[in-house]
N, C-alpha and C. Protein backbone atom coordinates (compact mmCIF):
# COMPACT_ATOMS: atom_id res chain seq x y z
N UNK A 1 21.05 -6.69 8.49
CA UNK A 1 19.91 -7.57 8.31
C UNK A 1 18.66 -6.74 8.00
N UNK A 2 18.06 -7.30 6.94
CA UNK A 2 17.11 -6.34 6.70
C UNK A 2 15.43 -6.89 7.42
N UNK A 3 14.43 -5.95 8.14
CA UNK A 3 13.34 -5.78 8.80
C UNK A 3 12.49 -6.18 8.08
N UNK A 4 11.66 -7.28 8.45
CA UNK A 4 10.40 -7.01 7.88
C UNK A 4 9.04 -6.52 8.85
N UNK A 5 8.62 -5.25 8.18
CA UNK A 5 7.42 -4.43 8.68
C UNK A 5 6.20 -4.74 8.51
N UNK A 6 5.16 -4.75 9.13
CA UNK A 6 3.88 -4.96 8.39
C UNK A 6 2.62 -3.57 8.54
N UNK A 7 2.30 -2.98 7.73
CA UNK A 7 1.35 -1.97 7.78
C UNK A 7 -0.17 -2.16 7.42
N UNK A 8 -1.15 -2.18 8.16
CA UNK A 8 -2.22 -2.73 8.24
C UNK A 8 -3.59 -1.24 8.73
N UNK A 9 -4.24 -0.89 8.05
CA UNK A 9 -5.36 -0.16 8.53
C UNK A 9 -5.97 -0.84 9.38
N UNK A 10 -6.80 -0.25 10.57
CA UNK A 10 -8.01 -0.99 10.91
C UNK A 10 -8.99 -0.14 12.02
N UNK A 11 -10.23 -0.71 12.30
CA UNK A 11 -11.00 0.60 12.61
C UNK A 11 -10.75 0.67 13.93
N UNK A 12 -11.15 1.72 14.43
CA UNK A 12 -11.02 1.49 16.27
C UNK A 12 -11.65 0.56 17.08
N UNK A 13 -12.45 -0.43 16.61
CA UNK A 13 -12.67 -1.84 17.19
C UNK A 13 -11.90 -3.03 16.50
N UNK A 14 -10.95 -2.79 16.13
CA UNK A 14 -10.06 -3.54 15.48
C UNK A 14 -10.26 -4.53 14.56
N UNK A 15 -11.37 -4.17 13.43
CA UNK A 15 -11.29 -5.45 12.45
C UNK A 15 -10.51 -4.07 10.90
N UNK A 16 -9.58 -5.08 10.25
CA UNK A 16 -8.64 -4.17 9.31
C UNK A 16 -9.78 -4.77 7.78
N UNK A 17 -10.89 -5.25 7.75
CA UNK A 17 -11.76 -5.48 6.82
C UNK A 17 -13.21 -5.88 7.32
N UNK A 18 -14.24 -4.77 6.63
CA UNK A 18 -15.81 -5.04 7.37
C UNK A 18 -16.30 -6.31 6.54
N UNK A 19 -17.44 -6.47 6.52
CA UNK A 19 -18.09 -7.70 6.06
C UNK A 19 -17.90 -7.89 4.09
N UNK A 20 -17.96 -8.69 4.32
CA UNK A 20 -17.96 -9.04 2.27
C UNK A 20 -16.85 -8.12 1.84
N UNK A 21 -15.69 -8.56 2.74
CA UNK A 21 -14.38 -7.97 2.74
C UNK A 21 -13.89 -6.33 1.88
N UNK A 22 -15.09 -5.31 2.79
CA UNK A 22 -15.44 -3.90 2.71
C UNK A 22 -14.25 -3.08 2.94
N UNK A 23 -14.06 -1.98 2.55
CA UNK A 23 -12.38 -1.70 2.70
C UNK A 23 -12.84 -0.32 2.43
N UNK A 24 -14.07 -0.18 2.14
CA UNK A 24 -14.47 1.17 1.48
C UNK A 24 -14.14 2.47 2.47
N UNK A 25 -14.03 1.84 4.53
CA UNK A 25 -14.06 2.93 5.07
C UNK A 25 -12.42 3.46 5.37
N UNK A 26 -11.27 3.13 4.33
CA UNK A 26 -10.29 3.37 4.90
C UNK A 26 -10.25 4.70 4.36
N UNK A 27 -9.83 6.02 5.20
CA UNK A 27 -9.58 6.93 5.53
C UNK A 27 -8.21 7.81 5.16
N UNK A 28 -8.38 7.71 3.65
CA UNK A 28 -7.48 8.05 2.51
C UNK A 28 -7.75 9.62 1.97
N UNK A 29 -6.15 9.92 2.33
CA UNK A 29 -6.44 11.31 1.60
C UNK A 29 -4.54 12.01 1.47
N UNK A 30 -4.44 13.00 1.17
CA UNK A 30 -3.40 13.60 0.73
C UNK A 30 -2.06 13.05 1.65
N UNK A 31 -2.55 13.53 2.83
CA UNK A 31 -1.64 13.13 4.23
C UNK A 31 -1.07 11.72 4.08
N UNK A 32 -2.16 10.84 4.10
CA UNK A 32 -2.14 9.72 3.89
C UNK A 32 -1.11 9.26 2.85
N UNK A 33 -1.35 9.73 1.40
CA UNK A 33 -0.65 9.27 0.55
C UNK A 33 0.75 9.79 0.51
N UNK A 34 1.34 11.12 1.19
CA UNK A 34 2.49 11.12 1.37
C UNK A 34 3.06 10.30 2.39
N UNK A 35 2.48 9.93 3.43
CA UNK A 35 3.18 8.45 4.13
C UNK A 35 3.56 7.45 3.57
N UNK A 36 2.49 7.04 2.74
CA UNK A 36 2.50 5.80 1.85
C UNK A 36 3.53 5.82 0.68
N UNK A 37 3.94 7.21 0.30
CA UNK A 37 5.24 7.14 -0.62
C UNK A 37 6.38 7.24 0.32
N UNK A 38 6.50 7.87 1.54
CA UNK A 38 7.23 8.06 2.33
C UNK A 38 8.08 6.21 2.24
N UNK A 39 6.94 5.53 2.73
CA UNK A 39 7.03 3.91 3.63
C UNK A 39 7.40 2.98 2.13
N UNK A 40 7.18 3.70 1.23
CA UNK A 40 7.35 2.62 -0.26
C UNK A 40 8.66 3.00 -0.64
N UNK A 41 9.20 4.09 -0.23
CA UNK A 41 10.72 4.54 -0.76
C UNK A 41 11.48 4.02 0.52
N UNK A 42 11.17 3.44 1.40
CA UNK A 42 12.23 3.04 2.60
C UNK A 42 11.99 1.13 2.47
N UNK A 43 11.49 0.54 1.54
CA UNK A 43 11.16 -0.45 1.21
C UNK A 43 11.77 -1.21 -0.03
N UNK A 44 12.04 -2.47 -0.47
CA UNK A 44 12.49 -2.63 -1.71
C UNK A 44 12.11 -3.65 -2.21
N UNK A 45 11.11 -4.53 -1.30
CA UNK A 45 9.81 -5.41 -1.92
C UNK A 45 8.66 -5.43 -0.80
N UNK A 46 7.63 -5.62 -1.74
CA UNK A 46 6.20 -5.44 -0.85
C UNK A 46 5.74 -7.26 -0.86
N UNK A 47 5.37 -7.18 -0.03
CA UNK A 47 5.03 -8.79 0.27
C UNK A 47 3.23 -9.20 0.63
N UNK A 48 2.61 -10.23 -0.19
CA UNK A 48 1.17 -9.93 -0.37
C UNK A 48 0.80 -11.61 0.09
N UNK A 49 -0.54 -11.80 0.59
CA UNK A 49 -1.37 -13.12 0.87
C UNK A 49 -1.79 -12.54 -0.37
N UNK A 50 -2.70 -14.16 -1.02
CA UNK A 50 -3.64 -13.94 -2.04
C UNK A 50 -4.28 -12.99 -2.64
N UNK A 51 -5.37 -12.60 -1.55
CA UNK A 51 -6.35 -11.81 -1.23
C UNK A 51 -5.83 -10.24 -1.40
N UNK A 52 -4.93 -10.35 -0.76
CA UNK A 52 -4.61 -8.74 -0.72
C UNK A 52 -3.59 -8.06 -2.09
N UNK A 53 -3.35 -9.31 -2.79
CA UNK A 53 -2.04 -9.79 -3.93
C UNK A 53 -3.48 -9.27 -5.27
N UNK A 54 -4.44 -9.99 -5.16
CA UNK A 54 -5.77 -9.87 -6.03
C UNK A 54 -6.33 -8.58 -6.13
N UNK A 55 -6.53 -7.76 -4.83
CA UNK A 55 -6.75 -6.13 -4.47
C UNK A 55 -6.05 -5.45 -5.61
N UNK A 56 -4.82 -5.56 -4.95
CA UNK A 56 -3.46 -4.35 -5.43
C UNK A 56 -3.48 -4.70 -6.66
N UNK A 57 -3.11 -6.13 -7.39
CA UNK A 57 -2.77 -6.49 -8.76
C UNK A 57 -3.99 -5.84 -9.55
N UNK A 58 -4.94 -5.92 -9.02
CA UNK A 58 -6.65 -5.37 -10.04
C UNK A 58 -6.76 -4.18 -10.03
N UNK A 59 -6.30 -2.79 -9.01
CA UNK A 59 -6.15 -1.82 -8.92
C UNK A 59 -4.98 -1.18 -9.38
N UNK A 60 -3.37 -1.09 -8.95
CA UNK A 60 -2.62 -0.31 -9.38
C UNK A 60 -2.22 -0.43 -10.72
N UNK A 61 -2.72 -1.07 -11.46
CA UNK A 61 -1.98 -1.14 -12.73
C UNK A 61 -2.91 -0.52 -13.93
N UNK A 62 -3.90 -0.42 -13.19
CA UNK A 62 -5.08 0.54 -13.98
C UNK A 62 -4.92 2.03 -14.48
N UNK A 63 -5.25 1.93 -15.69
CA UNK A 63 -4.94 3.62 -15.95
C UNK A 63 -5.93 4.85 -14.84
N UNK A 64 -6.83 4.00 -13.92
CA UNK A 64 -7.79 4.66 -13.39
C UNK A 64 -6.34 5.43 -12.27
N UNK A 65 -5.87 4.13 -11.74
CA UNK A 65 -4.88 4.29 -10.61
C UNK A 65 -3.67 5.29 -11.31
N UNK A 66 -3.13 5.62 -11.98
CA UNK A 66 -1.91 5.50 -12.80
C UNK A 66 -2.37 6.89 -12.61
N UNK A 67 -3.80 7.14 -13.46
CA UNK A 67 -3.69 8.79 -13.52
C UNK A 67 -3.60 10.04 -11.97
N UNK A 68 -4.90 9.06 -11.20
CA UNK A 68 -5.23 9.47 -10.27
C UNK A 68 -4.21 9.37 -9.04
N UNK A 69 -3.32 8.64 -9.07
CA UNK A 69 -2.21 8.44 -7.71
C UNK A 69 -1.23 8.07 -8.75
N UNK A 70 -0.55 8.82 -9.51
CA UNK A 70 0.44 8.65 -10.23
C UNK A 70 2.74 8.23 -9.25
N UNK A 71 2.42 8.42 -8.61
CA UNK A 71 3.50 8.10 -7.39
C UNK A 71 3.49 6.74 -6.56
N UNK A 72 2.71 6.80 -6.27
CA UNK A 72 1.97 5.68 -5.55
C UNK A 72 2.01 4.39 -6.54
N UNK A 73 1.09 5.03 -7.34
CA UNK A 73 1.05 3.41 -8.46
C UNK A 73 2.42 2.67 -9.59
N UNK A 74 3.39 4.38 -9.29
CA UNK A 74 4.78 3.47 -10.02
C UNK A 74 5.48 3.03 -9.03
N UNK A 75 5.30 3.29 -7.93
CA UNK A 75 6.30 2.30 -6.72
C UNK A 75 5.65 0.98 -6.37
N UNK A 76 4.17 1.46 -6.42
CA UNK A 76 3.42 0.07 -6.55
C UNK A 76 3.84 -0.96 -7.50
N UNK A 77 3.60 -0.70 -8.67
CA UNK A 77 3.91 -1.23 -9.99
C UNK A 77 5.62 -1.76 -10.42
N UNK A 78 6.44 -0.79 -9.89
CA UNK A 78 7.64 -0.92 -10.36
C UNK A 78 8.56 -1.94 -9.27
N UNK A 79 8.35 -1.97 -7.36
CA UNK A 79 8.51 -2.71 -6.74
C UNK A 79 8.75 -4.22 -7.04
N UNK A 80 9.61 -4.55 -6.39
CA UNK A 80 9.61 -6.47 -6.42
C UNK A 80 8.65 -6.83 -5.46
N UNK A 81 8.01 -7.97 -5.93
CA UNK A 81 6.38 -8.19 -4.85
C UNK A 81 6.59 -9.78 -4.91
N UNK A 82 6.32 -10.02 -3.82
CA UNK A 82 6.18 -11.42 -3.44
C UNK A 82 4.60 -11.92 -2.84
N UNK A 83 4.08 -13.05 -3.37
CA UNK A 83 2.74 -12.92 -2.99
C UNK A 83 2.97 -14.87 -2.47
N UNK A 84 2.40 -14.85 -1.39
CA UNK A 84 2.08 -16.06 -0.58
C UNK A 84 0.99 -16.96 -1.24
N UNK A 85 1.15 -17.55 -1.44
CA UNK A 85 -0.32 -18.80 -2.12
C UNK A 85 -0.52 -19.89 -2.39
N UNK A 86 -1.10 -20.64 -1.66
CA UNK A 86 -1.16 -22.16 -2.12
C UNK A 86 -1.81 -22.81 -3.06
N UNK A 87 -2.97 -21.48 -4.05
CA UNK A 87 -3.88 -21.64 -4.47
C UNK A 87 -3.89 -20.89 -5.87
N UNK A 88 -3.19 -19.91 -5.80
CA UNK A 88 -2.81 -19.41 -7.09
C UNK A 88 -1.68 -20.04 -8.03
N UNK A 89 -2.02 -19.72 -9.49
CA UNK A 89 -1.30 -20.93 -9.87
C UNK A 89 -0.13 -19.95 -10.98
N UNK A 90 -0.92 -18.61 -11.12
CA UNK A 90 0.48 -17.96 -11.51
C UNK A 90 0.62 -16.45 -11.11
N UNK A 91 0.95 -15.73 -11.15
CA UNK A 91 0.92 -14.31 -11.28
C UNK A 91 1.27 -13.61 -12.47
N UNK A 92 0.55 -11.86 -12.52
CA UNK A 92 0.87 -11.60 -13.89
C UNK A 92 1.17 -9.68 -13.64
N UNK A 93 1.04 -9.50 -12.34
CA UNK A 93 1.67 -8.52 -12.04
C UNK A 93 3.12 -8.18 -12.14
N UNK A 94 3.55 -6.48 -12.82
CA UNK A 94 4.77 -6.70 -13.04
C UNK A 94 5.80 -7.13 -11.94
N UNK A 95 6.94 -7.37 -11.90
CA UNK A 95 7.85 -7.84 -11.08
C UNK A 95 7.13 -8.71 -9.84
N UNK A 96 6.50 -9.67 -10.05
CA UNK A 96 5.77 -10.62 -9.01
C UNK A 96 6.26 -11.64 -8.99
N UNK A 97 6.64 -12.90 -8.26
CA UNK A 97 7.37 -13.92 -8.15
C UNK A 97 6.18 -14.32 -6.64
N UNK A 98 5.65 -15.69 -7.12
CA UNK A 98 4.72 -16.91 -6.43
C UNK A 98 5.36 -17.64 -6.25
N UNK A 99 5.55 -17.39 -4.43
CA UNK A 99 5.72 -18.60 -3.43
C UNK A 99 4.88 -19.30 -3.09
N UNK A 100 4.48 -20.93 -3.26
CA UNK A 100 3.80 -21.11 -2.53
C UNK A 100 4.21 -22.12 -1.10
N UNK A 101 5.15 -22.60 -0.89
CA UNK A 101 5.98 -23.02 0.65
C UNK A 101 6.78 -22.39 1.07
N UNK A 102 6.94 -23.02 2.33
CA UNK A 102 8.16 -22.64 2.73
C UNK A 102 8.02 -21.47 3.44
N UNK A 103 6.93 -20.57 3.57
CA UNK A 103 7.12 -19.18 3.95
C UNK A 103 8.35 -18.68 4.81
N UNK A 104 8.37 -19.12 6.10
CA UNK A 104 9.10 -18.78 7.16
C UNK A 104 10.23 -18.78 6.65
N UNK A 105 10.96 -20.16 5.95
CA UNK A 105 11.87 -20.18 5.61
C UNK A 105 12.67 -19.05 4.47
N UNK A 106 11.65 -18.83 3.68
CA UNK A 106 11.37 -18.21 2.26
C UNK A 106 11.51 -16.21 3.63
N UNK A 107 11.39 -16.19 4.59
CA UNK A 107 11.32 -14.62 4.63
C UNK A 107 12.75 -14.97 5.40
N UNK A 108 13.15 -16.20 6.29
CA UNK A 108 14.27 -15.76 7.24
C UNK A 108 15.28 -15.44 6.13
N UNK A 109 15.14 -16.53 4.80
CA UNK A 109 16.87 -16.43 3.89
C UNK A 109 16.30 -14.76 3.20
N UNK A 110 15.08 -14.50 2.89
CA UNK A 110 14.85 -12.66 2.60
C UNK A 110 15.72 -11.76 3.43
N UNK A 111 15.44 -11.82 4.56
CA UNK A 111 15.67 -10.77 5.60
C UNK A 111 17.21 -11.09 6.43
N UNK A 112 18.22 -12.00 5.34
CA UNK A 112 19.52 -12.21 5.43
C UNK A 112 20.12 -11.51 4.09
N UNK A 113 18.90 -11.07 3.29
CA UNK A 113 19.88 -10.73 1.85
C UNK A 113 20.24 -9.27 1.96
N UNK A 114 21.13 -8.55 1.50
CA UNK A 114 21.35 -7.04 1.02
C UNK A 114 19.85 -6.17 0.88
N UNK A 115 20.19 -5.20 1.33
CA UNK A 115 18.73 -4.67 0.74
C UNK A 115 18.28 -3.76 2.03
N UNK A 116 17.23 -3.03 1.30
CA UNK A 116 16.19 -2.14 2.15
C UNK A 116 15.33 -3.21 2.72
N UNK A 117 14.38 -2.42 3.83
CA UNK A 117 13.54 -3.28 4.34
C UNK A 117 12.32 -3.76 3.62
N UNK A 118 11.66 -4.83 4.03
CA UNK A 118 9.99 -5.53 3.13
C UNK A 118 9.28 -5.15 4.15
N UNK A 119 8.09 -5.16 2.99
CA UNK A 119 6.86 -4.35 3.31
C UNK A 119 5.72 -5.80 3.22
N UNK A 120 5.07 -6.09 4.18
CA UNK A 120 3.81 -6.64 4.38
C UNK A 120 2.74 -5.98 4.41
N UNK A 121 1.91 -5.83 3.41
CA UNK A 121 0.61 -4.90 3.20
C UNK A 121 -0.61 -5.98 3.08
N UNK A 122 -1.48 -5.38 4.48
CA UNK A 122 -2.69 -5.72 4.43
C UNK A 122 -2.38 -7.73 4.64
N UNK A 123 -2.80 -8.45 4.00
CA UNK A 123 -2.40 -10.09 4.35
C UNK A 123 -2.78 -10.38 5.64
N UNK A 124 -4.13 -10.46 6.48
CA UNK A 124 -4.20 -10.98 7.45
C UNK A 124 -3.46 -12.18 8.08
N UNK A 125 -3.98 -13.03 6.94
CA UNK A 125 -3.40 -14.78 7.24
C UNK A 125 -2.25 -14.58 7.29
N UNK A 126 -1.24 -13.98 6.68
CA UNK A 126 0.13 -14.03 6.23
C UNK A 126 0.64 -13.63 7.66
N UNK A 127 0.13 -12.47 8.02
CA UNK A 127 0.61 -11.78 8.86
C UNK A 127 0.52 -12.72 9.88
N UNK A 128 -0.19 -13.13 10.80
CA UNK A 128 -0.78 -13.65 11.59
C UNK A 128 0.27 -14.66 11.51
N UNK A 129 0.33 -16.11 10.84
CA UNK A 129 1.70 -16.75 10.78
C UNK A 129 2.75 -16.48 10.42
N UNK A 130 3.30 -15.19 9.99
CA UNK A 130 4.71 -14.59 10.44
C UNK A 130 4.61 -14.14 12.00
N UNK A 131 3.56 -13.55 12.78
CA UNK A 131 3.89 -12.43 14.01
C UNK A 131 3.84 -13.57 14.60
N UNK A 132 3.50 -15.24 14.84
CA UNK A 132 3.82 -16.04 15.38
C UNK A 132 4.81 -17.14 15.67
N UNK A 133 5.62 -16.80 14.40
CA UNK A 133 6.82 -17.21 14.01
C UNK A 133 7.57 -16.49 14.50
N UNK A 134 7.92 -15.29 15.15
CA UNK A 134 8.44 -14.49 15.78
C UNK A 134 9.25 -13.29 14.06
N UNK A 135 8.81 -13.10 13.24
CA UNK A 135 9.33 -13.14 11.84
C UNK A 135 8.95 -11.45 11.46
N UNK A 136 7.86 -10.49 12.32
CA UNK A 136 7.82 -9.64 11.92
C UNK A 136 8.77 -8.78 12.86
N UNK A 137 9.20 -7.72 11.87
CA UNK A 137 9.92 -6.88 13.20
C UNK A 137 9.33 -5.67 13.69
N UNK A 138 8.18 -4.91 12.90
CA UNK A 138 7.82 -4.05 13.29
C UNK A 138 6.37 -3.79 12.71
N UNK A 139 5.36 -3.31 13.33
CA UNK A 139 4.29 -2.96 12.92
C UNK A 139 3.76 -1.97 12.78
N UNK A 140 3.15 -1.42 11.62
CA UNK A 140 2.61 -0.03 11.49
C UNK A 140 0.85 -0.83 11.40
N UNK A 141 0.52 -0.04 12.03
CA UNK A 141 -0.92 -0.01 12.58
C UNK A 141 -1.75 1.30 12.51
N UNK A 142 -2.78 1.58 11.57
CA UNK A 142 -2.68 2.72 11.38
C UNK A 142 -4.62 2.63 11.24
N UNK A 143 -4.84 3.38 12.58
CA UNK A 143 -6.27 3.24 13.28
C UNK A 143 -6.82 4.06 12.69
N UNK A 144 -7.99 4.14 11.93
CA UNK A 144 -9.02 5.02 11.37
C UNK A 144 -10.62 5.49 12.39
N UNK A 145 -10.93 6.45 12.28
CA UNK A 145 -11.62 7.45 13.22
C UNK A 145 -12.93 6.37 13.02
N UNK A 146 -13.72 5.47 13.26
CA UNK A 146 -14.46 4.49 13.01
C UNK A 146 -14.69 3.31 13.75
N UNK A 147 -15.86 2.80 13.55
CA UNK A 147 -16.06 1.80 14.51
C UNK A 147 -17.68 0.89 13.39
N UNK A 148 -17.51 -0.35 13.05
CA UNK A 148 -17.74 -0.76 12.25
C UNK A 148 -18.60 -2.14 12.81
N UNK A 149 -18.37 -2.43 13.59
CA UNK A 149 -19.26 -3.81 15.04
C UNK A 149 -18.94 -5.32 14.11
N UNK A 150 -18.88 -5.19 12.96
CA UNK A 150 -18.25 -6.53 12.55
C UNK A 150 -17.17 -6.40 11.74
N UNK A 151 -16.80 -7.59 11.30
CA UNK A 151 -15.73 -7.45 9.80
C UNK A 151 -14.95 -9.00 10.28
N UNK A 152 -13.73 -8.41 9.78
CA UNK A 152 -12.55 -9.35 10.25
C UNK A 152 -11.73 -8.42 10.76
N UNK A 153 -11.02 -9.66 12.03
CA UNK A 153 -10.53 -9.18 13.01
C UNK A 153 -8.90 -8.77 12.64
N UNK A 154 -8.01 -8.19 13.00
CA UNK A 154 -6.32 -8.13 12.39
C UNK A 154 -6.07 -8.72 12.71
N UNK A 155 -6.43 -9.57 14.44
CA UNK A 155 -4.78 -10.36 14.51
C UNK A 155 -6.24 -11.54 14.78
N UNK A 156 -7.17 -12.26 14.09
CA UNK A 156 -7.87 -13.07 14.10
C UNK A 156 -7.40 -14.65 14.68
N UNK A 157 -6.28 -14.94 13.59
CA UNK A 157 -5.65 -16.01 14.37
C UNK A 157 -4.27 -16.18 14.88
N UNK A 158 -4.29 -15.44 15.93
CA UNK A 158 -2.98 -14.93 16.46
C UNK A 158 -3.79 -15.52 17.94
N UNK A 159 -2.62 -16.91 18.62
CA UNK A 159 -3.20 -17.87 19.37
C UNK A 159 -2.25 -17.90 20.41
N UNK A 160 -1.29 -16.88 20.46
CA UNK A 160 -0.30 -16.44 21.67
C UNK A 160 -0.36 -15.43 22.18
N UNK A 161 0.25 -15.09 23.34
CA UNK A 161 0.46 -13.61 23.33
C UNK A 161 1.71 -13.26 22.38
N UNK A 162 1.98 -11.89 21.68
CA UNK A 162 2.80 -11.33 21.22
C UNK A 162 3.14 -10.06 21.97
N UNK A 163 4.19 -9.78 22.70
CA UNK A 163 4.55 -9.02 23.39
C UNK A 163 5.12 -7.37 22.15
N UNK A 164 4.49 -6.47 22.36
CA UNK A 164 4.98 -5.63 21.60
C UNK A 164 5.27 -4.04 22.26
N UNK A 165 6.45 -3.34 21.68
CA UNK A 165 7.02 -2.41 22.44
C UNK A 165 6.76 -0.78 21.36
N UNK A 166 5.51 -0.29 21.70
CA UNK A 166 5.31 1.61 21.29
C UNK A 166 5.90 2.41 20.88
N UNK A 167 7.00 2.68 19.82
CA UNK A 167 8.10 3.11 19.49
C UNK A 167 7.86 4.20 18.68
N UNK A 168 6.70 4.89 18.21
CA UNK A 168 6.65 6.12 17.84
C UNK A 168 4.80 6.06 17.02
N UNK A 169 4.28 7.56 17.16
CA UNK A 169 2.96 7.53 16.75
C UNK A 169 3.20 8.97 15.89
N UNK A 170 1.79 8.72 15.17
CA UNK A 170 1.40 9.77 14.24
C UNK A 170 -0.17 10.37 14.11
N UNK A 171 -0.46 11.42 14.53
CA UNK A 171 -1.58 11.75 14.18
C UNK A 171 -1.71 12.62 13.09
N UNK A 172 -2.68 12.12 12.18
CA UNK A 172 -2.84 12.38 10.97
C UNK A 172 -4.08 13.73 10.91
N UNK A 173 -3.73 14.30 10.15
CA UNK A 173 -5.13 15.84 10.58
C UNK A 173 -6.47 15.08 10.29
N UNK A 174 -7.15 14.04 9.49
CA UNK A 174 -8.16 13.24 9.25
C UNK A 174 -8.61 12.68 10.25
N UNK A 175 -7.80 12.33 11.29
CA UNK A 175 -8.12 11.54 12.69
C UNK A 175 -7.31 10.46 12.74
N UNK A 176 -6.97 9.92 11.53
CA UNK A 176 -5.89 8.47 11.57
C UNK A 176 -4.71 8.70 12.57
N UNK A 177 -4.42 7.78 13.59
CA UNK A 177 -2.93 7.41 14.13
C UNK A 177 -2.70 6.12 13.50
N UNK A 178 -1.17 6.46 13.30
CA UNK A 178 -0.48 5.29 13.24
C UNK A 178 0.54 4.92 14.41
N UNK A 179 0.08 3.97 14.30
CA UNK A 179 1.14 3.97 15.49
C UNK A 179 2.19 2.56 15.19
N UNK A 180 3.07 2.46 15.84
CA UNK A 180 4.49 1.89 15.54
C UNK A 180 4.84 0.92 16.62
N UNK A 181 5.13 -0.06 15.88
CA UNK A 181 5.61 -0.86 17.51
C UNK A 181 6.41 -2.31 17.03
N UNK A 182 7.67 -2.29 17.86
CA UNK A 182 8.46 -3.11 17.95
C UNK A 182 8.22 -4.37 18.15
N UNK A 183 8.30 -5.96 17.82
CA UNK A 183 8.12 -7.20 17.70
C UNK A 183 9.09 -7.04 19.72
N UNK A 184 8.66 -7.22 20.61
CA UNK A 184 9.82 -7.73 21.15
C UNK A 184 9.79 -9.34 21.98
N UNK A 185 10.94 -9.79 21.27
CA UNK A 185 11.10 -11.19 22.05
C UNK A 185 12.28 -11.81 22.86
N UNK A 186 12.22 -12.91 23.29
CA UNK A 186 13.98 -13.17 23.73
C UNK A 186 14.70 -12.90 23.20
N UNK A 187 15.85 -12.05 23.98
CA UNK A 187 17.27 -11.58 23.99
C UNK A 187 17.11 -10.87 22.69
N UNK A 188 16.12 -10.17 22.27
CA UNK A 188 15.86 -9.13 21.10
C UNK A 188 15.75 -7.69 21.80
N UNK A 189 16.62 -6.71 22.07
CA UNK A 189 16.40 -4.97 22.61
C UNK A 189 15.27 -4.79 22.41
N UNK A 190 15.19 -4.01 23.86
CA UNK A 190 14.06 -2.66 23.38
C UNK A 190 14.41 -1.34 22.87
């Protein structure tokens, strides 16, 4: 059965976006980007909300991106991507396919098919009604040396507790940890 992960920056007061949805302070650099090819080669579709579907689609396909993070932007680019939306009416990124119902349903028959694990990048909303659906299995959380007093929050509308289990960290020479942690629920191991 294949995992779905979700990997999310956010500052050490926990909002993963500052005001007028600011992103400028994420804490990107060499280290960084060998994780990020690391986590894109153990993956075999990336999964996007709107918002975060609009980011990536306007950025990686740019010759700006292409030249400058040349690794990065063909796993970006070349990936199967699924983007969540009730509001978009098509997509035009390569290999992209628009869901707009059904989610839960649409990731349990995913995460029954053959395959490497999916990647949830960034997608607050998305996230937030999968980790309540009980639907994510693991979270990469990856805290930047910062503290920012507003933004948006990561788990904003997350209206339960979610019980989660510490399963491995990373400190990055920049100051970033990531840290790792298991979904755990009924009759699911620790």
């Amino acid at each position: 059965m294949r995992k779905l992960l979700v990997f999310n920056l956010v500052t050490l007061d926990g909002y993963f976006e500052g005001l007028n949805r600011d992103i400028s302070w994420h804490n990107v650099d060499a280290e960084f980007n060998e994780y990020a090819i690391d986590m894109l080669n153990s993956v075999d579709t990336l999964l996007f909300g709107r918002v975060t579907y609009d980011l990536m689609a306007g950025f990686w396909p740019t010759p700006d991106a292409i030249k400058n993070d040349p690794v990065v932007a063909e796993k970006m680019n070349s990936l199967p991507k699924i983007v969540f939306s009730k509001t978009l009416k098509k997509v035009e990124w390569n290999n992209t396919r628009l869901v707009k119902e059904n989610i839960e349903e649409e990731i349990k028959n995913m995460k029954n098919q053959p395959g490497k694990d999916m990647a949830l990048l960034g997608s607050g909303s998305i996230q937030s009604q999968l980790a309540q659906r009980g639907l994510i299995d693991e979270y990469r959380i990856m805290v930047n040396p910062i503290i920012l007093g507003n933004g948006t929050p990561l788990f904003k509308d997350i209206n339960e507790r979610l019980k989660l289990k510490l399963i491995k960290t990373r400190t990055f020479r920049n100051g970033n940890v990531l840290l790792y942690y298991h979904s755990v629920s009924e009759g699911r191991p620790l």
